[in-house]
Each structure stands twice: as structure tokens, then as C-alpha cells.
Protein backbone atom coordinates (compact mmCIF):
# COMPACT_ATOMS: atom_id res chain seq x y z
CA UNK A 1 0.00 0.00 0.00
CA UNK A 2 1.42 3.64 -1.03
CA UNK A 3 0.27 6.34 0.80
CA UNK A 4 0.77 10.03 0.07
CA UNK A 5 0.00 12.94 2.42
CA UNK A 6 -0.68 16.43 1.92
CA UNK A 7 -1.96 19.43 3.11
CA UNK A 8 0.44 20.82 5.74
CA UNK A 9 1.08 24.13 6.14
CA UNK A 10 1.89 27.69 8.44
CA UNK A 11 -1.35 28.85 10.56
CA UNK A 12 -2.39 30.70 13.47
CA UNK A 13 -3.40 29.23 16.68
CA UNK A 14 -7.27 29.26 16.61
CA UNK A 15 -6.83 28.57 12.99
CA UNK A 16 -7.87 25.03 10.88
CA UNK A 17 -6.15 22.58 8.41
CA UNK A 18 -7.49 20.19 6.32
CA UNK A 19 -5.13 17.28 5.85
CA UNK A 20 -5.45 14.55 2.96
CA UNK A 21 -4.05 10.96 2.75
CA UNK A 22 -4.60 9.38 -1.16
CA UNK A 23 -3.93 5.33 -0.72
CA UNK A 24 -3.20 2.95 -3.26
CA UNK A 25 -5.82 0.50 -1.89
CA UNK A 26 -7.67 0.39 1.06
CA UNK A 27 -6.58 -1.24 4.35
CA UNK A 28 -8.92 -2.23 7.37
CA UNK A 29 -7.91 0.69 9.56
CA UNK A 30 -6.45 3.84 8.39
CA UNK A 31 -4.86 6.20 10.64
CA UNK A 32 -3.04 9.34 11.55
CA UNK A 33 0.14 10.03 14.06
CA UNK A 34 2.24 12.95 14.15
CA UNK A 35 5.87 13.73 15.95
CA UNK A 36 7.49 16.80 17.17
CA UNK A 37 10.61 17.56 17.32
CA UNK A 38 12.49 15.47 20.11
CA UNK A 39 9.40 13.70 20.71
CA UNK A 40 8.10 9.58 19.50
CA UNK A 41 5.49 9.35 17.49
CA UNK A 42 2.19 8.92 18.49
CA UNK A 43 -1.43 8.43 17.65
CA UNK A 44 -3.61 11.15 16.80
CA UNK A 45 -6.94 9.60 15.05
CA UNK A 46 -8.19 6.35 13.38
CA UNK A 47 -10.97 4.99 11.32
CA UNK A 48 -11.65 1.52 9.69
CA UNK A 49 -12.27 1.67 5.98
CA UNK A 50 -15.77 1.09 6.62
CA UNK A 51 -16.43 4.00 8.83
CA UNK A 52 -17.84 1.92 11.70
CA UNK A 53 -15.19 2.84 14.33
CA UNK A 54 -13.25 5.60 15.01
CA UNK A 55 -10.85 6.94 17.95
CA UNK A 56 -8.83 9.87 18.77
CA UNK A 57 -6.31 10.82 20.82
CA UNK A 58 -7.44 12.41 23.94
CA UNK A 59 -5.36 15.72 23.39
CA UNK A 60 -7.35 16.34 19.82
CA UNK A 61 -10.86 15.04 20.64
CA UNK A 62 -13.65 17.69 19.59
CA UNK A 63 -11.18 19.86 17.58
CA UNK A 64 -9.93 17.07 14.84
CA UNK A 65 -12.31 14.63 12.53
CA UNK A 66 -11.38 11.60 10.62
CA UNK A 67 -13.06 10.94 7.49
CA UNK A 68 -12.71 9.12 3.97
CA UNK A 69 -13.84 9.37 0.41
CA UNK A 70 -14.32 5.80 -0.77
CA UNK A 71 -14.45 7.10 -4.71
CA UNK A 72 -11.16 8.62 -4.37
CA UNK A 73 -9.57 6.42 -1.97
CA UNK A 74 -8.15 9.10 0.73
CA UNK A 75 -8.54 9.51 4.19
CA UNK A 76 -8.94 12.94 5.58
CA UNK A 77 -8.15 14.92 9.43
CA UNK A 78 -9.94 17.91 9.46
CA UNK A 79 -8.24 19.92 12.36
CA UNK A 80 -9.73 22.40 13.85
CA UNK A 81 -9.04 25.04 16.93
CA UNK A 82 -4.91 24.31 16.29
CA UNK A 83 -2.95 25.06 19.16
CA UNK A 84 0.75 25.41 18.99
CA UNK A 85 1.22 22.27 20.69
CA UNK A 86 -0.24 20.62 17.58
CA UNK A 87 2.80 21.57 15.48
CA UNK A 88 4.46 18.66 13.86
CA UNK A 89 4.81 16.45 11.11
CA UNK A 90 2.14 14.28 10.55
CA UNK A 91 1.84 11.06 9.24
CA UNK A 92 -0.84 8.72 7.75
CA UNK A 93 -0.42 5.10 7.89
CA UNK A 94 -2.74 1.92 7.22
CA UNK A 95 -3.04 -1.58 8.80
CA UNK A 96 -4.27 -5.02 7.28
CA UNK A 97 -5.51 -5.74 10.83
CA UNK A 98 -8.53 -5.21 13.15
CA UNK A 99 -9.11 -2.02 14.41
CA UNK A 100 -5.82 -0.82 16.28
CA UNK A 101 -4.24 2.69 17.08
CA UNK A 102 -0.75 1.20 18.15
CA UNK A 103 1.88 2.69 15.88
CA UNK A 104 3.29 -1.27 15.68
CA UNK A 105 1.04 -2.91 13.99
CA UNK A 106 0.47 0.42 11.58
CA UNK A 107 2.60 -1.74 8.01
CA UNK A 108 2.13 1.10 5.88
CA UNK A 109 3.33 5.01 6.00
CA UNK A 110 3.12 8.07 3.88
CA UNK A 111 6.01 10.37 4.11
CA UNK A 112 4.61 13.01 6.43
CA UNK A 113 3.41 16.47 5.80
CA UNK A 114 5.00 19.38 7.96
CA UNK A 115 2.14 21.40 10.61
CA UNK A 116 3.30 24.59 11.85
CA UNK A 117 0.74 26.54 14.26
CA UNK A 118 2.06 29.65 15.62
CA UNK A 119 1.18 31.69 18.82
């Protein structure tokens, strides 16, 4: 599975980002994680390709919304109400498993697109 992000970019606290994840083919459980500098990765949001189950991270729960597009194949986060502590690069990544949001069982990763959210 190839996965390419987009959608990064500069914005103001308070401000809103849409980010996009196009994947080759589908896997059961699709899902985001971003790292900061100095920092591990870690899980921000995940959906099954199906829609029936979702999770967040605690940190981004009511301010950021998974979603997909079956026609085209992409997963979206919709992040809203950035803070500066969001600020990092994130990542999309699939798994051929059951619904998980452990980085380790994630197979598949895009190459990251950059968030910057500034005070």
C-alpha cells in the first residue's frame, strides 16, 4: 500500500487545516500520528475503511475529525481550533488488521506532511 499525504502548512493558533491521505488501496484501519521535534510518534486519530469505528487521541478530541472518500480512496483529518502544541509532522499510515491505534502494527506510512501553528 502507497500512501501520500498532503496538506500541511503555516497557521495561526485558533486557525484550521485540512489534511489529505490518497492510498493505493484500502486497508482495514487507516490512521493518523504525528511527531514533534524530540518527541516519539504517536497516535492522533483512526478509522476503519468502513467507517464503523473511530478513535482519537485524547489531546485532539472535539477539535480534529477523521473521514474518507471511498471514490477517491483518501482519508482525511480535518483539524480544527490548532494550538501550537499541535505543530508537527504528521503522518498517515494503514493496517491489514482489526481495528488498532498502536503505531506497531500500523505496516504502511506516507512520508509526512509538515504542521506549523504559531502563537
Amino acid at each position: 500500500v502507497q500512501l501520500q499525504a498532503s496538506g500541511g502548512g503555516l497557521v495561526q493558533a485558533g486557525g484550521s487545516l485540512r489534511l489529505s491521505c490518497v492510498a493505493s488501496r484500502r486497508s482495514f484501519t487507516m490512521g493518523w500520528f504525528r511527531q514533534a521535534p524530540g518527541k516519539e510518534r504517536e497516535f492522533v486519530a483512526a478509522m476503519t475503511w468502513g467507517g464503523s469505528t473511530t478513535d482519537y487521541a485524547d489531546s485532539v478530541k472535539g477539535r480534529f475529525t477523521i473521514s474518507r472518500d471511498n471514490a477517491k480512496n483518501t482519508v482525511y483529518l480535518q483539524m480544527n481550533g490548532l494550538k501550537p502544541e499541535d505543530t508537527a509532522v504528521y503522518y498517515c499510515a494503514a493496517s491489514p488488521r482489526g481495528f488498532t491505534v498502536d503505531r506497531k502494527t500500523f505496516d504502511y506510512w506516507g512520508q509526512g506532511t509538515q504542521v506549523t501553528v504559531s502563537s
